[in-house]
Protein backbone atom coordinates (compact mmCIF):
# COMPACT_ATOMS: atom_id res chain seq x y z
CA UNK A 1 0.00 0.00 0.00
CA UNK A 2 2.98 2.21 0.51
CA UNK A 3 3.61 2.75 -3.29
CA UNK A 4 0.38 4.21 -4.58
CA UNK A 5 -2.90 4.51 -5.50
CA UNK A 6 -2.96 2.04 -8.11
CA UNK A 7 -1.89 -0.70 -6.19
CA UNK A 8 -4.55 -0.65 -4.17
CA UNK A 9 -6.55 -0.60 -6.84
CA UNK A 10 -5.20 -4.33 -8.38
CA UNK A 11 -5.27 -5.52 -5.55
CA UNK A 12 -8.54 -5.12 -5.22
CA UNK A 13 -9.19 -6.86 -8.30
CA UNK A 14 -9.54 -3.59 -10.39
CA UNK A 15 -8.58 -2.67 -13.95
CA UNK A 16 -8.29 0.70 -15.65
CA UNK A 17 -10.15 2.29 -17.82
CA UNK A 18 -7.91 3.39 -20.96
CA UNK A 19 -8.80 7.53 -21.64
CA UNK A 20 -9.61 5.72 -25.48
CA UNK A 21 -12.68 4.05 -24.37
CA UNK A 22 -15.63 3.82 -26.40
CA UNK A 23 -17.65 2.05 -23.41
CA UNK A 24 -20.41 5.17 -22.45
CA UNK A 25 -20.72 4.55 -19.01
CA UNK A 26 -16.79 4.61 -18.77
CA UNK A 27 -16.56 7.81 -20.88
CA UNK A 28 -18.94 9.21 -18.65
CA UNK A 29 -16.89 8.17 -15.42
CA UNK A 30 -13.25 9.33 -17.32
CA UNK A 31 -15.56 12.81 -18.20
CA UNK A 32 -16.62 13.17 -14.33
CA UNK A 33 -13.10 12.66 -13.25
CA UNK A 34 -11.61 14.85 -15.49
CA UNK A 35 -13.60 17.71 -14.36
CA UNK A 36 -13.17 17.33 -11.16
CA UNK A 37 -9.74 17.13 -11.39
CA UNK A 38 -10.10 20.31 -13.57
CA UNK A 39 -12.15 22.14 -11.11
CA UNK A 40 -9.93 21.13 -8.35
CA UNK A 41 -6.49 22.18 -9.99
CA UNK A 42 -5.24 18.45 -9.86
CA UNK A 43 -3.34 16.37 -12.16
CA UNK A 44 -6.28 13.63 -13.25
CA UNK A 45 -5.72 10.59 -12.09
CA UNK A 46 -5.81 7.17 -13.00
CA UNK A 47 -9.31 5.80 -12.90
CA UNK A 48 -10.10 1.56 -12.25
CA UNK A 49 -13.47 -0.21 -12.50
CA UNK A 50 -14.30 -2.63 -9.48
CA UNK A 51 -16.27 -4.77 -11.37
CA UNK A 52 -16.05 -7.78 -9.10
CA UNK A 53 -16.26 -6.11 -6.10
CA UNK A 54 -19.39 -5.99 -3.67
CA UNK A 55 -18.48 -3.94 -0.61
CA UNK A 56 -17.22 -0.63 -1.92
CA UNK A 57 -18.64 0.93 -4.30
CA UNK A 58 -15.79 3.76 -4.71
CA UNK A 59 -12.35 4.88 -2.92
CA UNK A 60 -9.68 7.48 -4.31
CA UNK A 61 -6.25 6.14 -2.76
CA UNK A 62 -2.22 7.92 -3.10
CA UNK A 63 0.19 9.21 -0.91
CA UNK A 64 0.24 12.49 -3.30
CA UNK A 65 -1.62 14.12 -6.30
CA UNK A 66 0.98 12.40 -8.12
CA UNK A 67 -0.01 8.98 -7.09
CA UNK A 68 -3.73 8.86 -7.15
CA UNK A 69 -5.84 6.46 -8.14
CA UNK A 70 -9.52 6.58 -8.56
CA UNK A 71 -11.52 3.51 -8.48
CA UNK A 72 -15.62 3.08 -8.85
């Protein structure tokens, strides 16, 4: 857990969503991060899907802007 966001992430089971997708509901997700991280004067971060997961239903996780991860 000590290296970032992303680890957490996979470990977790998750896998990214590329910023290429042609999936709606992911470009919709990949839009609502980016804005966020526009409105918010961030870097954006790198953004999983939890598809197999049942308990948590989102988490942003990193030591640093630089190492964020956001996962839904």
């Amino acid at each position: 857990l000590s290296r970032d966001g992303t680890t957490v992430a996979e470990s977790l089971g998750g896998r990214p969503v590329s910023p290429e997708t042609t999936d709606p509901s992911e470009r919709r997700l990949l839009n609502v991060v980016e804005e966020m991280a526009l409105a918010s004067g961030t870097r954006i971060p790198a953004v999983y899907v939890l598809e197999q997961e049942d308990g948590i239903n989102a988490f942003a996780a990193g030591f640093s802007i630089n190492s964020a991860t956001v996962a839904v």
